[in-house]
Protein backbone atom coordinates (compact mmCIF):
# COMPACT_ATOMS: atom_id res chain seq x y z
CA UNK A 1 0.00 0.00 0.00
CA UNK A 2 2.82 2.21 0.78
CA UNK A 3 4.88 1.17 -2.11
CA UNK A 4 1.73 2.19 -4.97
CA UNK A 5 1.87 5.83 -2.94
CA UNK A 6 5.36 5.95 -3.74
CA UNK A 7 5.57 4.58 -7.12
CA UNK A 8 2.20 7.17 -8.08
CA UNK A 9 3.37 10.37 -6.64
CA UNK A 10 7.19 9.87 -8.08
CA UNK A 11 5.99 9.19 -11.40
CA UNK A 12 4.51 12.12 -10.99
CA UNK A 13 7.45 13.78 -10.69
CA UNK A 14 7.13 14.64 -6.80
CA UNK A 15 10.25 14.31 -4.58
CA UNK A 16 9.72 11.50 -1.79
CA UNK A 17 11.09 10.11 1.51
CA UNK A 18 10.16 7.27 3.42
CA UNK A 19 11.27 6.70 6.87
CA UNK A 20 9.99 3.25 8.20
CA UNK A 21 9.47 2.00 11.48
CA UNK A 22 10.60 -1.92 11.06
CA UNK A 23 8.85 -4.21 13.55
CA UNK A 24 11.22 -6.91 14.49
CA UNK A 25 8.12 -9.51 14.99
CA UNK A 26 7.05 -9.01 11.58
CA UNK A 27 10.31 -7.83 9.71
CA UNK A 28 10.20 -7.74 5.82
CA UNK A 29 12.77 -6.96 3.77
CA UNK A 30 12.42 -4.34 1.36
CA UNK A 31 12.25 -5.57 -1.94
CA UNK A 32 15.24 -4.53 -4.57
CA UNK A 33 13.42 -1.65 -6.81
CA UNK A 34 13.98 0.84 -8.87
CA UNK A 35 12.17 3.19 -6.63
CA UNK A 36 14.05 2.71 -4.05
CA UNK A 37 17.10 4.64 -6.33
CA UNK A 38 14.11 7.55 -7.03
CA UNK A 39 13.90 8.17 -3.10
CA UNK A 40 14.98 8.80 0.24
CA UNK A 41 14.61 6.23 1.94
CA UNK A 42 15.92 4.88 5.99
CA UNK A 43 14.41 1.55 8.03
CA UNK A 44 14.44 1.72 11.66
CA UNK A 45 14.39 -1.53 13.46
CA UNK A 46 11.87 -1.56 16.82
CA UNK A 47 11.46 -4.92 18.80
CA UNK A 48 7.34 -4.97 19.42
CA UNK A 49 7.63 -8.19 21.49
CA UNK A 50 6.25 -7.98 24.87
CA UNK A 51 6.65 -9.88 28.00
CA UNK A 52 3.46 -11.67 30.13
CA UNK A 53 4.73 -9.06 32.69
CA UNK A 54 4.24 -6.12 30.55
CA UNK A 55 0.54 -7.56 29.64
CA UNK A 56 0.13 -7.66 32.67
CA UNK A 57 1.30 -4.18 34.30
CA UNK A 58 -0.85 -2.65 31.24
CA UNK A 59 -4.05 -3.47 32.75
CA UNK A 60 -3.38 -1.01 35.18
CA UNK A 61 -2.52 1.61 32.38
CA UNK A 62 -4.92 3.78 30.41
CA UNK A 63 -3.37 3.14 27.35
CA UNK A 64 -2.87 -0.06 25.72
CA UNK A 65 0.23 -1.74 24.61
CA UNK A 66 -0.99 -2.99 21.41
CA UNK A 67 -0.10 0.94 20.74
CA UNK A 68 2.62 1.29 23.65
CA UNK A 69 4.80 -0.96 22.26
CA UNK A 70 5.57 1.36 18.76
CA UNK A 71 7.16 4.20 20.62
CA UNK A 72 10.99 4.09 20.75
CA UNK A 73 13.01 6.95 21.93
CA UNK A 74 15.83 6.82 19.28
CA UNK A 75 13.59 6.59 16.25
CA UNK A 76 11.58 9.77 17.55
CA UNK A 77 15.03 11.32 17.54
CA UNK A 78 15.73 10.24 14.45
CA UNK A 79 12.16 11.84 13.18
CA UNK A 80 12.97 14.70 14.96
CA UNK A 81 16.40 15.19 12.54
CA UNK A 82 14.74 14.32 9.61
CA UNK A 83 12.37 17.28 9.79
CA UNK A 84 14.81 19.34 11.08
CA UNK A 85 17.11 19.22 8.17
CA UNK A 86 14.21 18.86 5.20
CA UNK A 87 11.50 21.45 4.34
CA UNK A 88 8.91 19.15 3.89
CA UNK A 89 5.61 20.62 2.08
CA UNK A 90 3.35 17.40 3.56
CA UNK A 91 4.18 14.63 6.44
CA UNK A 92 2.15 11.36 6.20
CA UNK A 93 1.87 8.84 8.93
CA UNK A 94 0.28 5.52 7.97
CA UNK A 95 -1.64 3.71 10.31
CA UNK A 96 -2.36 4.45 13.84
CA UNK A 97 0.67 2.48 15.79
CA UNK A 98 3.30 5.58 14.36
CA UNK A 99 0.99 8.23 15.38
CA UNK A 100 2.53 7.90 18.38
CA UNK A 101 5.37 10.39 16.96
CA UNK A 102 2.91 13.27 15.85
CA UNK A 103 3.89 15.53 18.71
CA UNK A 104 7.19 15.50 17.77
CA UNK A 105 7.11 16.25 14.54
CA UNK A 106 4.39 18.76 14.64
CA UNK A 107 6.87 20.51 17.44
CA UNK A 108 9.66 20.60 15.27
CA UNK A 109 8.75 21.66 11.82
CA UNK A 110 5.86 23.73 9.83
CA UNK A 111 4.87 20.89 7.69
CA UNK A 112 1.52 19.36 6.88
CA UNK A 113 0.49 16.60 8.53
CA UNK A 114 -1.79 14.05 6.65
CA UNK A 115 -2.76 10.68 8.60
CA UNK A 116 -3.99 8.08 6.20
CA UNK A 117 -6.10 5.89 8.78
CA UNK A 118 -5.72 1.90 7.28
CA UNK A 119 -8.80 1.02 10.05
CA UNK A 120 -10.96 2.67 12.32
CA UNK A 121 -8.57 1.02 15.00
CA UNK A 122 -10.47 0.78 18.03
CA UNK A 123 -13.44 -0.69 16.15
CA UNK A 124 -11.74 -3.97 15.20
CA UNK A 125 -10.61 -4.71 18.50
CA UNK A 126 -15.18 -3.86 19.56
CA UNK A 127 -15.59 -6.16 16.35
CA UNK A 128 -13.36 -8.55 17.62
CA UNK A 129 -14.84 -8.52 21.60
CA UNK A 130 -18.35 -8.86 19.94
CA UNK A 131 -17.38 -12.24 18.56
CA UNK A 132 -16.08 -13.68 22.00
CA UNK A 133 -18.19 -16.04 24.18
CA UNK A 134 -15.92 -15.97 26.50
CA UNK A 135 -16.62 -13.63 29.50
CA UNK A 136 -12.78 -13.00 30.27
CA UNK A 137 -11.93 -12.22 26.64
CA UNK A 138 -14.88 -10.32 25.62
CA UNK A 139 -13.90 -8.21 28.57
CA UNK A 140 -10.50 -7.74 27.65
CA UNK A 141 -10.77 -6.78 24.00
CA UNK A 142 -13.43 -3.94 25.29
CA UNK A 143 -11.01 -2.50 27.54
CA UNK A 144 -8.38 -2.52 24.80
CA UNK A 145 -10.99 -1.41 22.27
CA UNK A 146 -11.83 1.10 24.58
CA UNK A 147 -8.65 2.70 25.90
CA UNK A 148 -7.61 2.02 21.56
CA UNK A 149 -10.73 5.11 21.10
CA UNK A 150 -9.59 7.10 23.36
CA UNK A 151 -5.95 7.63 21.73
CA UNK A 152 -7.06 7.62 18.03
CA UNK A 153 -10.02 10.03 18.75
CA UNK A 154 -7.03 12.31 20.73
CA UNK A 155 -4.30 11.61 17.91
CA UNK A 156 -6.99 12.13 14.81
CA UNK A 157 -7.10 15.85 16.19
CA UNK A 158 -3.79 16.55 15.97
CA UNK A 159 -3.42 16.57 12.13
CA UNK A 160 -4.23 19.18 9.03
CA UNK A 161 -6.37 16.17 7.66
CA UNK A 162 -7.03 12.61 6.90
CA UNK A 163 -7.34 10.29 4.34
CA UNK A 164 -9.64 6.96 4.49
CA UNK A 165 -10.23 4.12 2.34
CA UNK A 166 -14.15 3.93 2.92
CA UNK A 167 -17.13 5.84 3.17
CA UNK A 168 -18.11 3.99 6.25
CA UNK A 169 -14.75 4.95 7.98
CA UNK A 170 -15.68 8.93 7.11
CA UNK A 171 -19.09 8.75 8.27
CA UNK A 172 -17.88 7.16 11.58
CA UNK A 173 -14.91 9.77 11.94
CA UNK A 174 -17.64 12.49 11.52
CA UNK A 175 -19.72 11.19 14.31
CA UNK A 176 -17.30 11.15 16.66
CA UNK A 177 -16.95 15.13 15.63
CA UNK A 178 -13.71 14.76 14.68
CA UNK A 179 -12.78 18.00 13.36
CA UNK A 180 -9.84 17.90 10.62
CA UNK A 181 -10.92 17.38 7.15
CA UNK A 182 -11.80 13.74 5.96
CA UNK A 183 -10.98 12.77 2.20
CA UNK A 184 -12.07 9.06 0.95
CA UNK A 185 -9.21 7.76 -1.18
CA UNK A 186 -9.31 4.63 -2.61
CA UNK A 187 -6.40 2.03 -2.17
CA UNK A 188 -4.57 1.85 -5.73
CA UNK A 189 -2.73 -0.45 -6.94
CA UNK A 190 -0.18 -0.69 -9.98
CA UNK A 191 -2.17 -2.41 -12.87
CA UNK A 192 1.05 -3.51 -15.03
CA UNK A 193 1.93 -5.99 -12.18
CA UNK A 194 -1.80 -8.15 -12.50
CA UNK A 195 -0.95 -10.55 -14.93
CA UNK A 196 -3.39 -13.42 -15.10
CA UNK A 197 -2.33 -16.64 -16.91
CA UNK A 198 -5.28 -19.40 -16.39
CA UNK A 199 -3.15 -21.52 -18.12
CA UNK A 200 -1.23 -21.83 -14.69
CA UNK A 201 -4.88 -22.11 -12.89
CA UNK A 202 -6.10 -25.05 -10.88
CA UNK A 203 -9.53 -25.06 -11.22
CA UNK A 204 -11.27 -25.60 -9.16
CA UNK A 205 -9.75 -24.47 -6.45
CA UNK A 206 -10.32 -22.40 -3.47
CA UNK A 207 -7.65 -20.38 -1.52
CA UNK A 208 -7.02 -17.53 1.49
CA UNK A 209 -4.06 -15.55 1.71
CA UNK A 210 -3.46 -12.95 4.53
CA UNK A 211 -1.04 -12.43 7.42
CA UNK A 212 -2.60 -14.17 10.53
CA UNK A 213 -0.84 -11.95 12.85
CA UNK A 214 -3.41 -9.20 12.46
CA UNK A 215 -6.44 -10.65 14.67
CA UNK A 216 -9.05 -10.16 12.49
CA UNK A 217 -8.26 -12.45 9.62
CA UNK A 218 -6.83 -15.21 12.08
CA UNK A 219 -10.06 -15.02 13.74
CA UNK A 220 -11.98 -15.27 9.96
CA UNK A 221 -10.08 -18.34 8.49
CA UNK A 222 -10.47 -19.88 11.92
CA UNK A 223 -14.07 -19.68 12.05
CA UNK A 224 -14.04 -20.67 8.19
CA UNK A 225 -12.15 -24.12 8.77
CA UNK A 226 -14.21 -24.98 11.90
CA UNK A 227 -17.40 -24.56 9.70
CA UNK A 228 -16.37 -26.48 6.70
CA UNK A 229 -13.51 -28.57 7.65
CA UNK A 230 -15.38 -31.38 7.47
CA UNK A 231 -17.46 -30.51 4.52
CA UNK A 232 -13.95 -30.13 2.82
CA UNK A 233 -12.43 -33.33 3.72
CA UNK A 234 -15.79 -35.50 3.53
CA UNK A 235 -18.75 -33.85 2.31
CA UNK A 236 -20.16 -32.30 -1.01
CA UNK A 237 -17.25 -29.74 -1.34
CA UNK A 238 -14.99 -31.55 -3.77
CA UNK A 239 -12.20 -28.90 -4.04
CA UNK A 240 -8.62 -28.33 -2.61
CA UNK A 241 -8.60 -25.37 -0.46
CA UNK A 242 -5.05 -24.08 0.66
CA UNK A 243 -4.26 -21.16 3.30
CA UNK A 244 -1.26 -19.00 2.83
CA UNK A 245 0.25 -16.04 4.76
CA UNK A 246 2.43 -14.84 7.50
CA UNK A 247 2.76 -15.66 10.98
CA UNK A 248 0.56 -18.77 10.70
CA UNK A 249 0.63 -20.35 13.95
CA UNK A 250 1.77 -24.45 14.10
CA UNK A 251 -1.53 -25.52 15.94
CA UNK A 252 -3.02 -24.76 12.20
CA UNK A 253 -1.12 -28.06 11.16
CA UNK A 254 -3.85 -29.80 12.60
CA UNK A 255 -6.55 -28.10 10.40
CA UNK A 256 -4.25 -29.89 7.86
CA UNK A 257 -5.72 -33.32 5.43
CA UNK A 258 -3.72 -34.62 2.48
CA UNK A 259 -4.98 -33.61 -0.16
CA UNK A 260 -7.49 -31.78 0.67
CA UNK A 261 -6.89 -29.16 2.97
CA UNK A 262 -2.84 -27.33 2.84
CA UNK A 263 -1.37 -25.13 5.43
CA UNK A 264 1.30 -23.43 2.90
CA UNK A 265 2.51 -20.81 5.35
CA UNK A 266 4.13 -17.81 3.72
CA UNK A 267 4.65 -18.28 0.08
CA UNK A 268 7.83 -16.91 -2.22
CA UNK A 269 5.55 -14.80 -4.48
CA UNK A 270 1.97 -13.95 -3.35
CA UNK A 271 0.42 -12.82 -6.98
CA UNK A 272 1.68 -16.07 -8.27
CA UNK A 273 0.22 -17.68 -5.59
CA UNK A 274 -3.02 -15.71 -6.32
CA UNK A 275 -2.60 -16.94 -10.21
CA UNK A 276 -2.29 -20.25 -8.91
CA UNK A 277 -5.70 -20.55 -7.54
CA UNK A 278 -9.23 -19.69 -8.76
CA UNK A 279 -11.83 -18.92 -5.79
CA UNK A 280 -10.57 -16.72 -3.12
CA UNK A 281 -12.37 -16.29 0.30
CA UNK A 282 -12.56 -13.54 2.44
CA UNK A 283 -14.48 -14.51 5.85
CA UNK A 284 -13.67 -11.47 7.94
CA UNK A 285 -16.02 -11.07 10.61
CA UNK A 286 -14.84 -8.13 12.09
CA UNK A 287 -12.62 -5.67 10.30
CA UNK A 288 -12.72 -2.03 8.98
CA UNK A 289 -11.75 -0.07 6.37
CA UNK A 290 -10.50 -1.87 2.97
CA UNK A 291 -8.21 -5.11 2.54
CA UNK A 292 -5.57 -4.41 -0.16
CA UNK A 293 -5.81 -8.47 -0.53
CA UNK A 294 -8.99 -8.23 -1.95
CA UNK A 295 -8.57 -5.33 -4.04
CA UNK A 296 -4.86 -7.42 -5.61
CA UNK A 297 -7.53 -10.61 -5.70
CA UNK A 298 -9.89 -8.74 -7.74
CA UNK A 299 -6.79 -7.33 -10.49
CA UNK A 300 -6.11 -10.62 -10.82
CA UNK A 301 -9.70 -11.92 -12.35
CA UNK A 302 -10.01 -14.18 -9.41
CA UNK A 303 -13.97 -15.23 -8.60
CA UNK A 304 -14.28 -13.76 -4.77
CA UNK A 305 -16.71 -15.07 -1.97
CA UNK A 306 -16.28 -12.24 0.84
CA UNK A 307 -18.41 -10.93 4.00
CA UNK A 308 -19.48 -7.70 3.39
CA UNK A 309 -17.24 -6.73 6.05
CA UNK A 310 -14.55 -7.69 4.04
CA UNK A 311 -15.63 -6.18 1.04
CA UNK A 312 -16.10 -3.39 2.83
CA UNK A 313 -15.24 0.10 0.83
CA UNK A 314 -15.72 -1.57 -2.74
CA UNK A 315 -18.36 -0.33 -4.99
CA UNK A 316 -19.43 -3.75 -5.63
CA UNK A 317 -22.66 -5.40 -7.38
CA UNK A 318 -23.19 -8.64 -5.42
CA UNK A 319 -23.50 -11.50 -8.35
CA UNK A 320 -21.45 -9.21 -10.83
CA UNK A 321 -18.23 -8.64 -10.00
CA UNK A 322 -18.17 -10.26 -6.33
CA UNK A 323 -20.11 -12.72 -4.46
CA UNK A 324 -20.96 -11.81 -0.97
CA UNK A 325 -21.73 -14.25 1.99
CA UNK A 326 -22.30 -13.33 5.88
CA UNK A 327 -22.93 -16.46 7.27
CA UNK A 328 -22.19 -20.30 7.37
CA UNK A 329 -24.89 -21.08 4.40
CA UNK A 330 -24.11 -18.37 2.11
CA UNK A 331 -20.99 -19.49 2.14
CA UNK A 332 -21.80 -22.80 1.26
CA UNK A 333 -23.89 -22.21 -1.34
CA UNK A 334 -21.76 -19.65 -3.26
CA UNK A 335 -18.69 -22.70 -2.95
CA UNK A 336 -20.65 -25.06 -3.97
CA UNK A 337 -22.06 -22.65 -6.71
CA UNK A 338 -18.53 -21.24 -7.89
CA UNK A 339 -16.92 -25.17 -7.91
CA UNK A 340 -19.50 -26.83 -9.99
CA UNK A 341 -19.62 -23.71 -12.65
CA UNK A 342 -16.29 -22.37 -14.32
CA UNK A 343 -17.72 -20.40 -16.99
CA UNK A 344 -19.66 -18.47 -13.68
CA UNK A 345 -16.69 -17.88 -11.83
CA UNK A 346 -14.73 -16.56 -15.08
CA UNK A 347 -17.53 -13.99 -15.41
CA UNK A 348 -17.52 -12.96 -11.74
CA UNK A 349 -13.62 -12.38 -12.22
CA UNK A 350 -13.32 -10.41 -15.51
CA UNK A 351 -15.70 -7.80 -13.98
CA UNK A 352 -13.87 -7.54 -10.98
CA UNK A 353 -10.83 -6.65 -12.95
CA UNK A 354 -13.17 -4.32 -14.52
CA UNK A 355 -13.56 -2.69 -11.56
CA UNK A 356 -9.98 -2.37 -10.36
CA UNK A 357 -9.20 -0.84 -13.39
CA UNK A 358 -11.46 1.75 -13.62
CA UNK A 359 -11.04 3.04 -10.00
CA UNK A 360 -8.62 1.66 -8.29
CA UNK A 361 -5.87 2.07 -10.62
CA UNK A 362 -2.44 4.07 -8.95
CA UNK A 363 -2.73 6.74 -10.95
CA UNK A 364 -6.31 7.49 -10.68
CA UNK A 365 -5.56 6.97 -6.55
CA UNK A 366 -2.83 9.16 -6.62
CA UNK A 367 -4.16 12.33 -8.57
CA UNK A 368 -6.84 12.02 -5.49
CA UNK A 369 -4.34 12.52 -2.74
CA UNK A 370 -2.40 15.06 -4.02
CA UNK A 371 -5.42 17.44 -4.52
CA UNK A 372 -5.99 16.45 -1.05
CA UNK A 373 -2.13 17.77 -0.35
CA UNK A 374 -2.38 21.02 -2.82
CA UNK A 375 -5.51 22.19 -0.93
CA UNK A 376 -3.47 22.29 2.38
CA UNK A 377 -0.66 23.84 1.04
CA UNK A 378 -0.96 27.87 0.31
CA UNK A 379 -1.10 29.00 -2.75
CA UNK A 380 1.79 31.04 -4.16
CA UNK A 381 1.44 34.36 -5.29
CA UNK A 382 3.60 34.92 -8.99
């Protein structure tokens, strides 16, 4: 996501730098790119690991260390430099967790400040609580989800505007009165890079890719193998179905049936993953905002069953470019549907690449967010 920003506004000739916070527990390397030569561009490494003692001290805290555990001293000093020693015309944090370096910045330089908010935050950890049976962990989650509103509410106020991915995520910012200006961008995405081959295609086939170290889709794919493990492995639904991502945790080997059902992990190259495969699922349950995933998924013609939580900030047509299932049956029936009909699912794909194309391409994204960055600048006087 932050890559496309890059790639659009330097091919449009703007002058960029990226300074990244690097979490240790999820480190990627930075692909080799030309881009990377077109930029400025510095990694910081942060350890977000925490101790069953820190968990522990936090419930005494009124903030919560899902957030707590971003801040590091030297990489707010390093911030601090950087905007020191660079006349920046616009600043933009992405994502809540390195909000947590606004004051700073805003202390020690006259720039802009956009914050491009990837999730109503708080809301996916009330999502999340709202699914638990559990007492204790429904609980929990609303305490975190709670304390979660609290900062971002605070932090939203402290920038010259914000950017969001969904007109759901706008109309809930506005509730809450928050005051700066709200823009609805769409994600974009680089077009050139969706190449699909169906020659490469096993069909049928059904697949989920996402990292399962972000709660929400562990808690979807979960709840999706529980429901139809056995329908996989023994029943009616006569297709392979393989789960890929990050951070997939071992006790997911046991979801596991040769043949049938594949735990893949993390995969060398996730589009040709995507090619690989022809039905992709979405069954998040309780997210926000809009999953790059399914907006990549879509570019590459791929038939898509999805909650409409997870299709959440698409201007979709249910049956045309996207089929949409919220429960246990719907599910069913659109797998069963998409497995049994080729031709359907070839249809439901080619319009979703339809729609990519015509708003979600990079450089129709991009043109969108730097109006949004010319309005807050002042105009010049010749």
């Amino acid at each position: 996501m932050v890559y496309n920003t890059i790639k659009g506004l330097v091919d449009l000739g703007h002058e960029v730098s990226l300074v990244a916070l690097n979490a240790k527990k999820n480190h990627h390397e930075i692909p080799e790119d030309a881009i990377l030569d077109k930029i400025k561009y510095r990694a910081y490494d942060i350890d977000i690991n925490v101790s069953v003692l820190e968990v522990a001290l936090n419930l005494f805290s009124k903030t919560s260390f899902n957030i707590d555990k971003y801040f590091d001293p030297e990489f707010e000093r390093l911030l601090i430099r950087e905007v020191r020693l660079n006349n920046y015309d616009i600043i933009q944090f992405d994502g809540l967790m390195v909000s947590l370096y606004i004051n700073a910045v805003r202390k020690n330089c006259k720039s802009k400040i956009v914050y491009r908010a990837h999730n109503i935050e708080h809301q996916v950890w009330m999502r999340l609580a709202e699914q638990k049976s559990d007492p204790f962990k429904k609980s929990y989650l609303k305490m975190h989800a709670r304390r979660i509103k609290n900062y971002e509410l605070e932090q939203l106020n402290k920038v010259d505007a914000i950017s969001v991915f969904t007109a759901q995520d706008k109309a809930t910012l506005a509730d809450y009165g928050t005051r700066p200006p709200i823009e609805v961008l769409p994600v974009g995405i680089n077009m050139a890079l969706y190449n699909p081959d169906y020659s490469k295609t096993e069909v049928p086939s059904l697949f989920f890719l996402g990292s399962l170290d972000w709660l929400p889709n562990r808690e979807g794919i979960e709840w999706f193998l529980d429901n139809f493990h056995k329908d996989l492995v023994e029943g009616e639904l006569r297709v392979k179905f393989y789960v890929a991502g990050n951070d997939i945790p071992e006790t997911f080997d046991d979801y596991e049936v040769m043949g049938k059902i594949f735990i893949q992990g993390e995969v060398d190259d996730a589009l040709e993953f995507v090619n690989s495969k022809s039905i992709m699922i979405v069954p998040l349950l309780s997210s926000g905002g809009m999953r790059v995933k399914i907006v990549e998924g879509m570019a590459m013609e791929k038939c898509i069953i999805s909650t409409s939580l997870g299709a959440e900030g698409l201007n979709f047509t249910n049956g045309e470019n996207i089929l949409i299932a919220n429960d246990a049956d719907e599910f069913y029936e659109a797998i069963k549907r998409c497995i049994a009909d080729e031709e359907y699912c070839r249809y439901i794909g080619n319009n979703a690449r339809k729609l990519i194309e015509q708003q979600h391409d990079i450089s129709v994204a991009t043109g969108k967010l730097v109006n949004l960055y010319e309005r807050l600048l002042p105009v010049e006087v010749s």
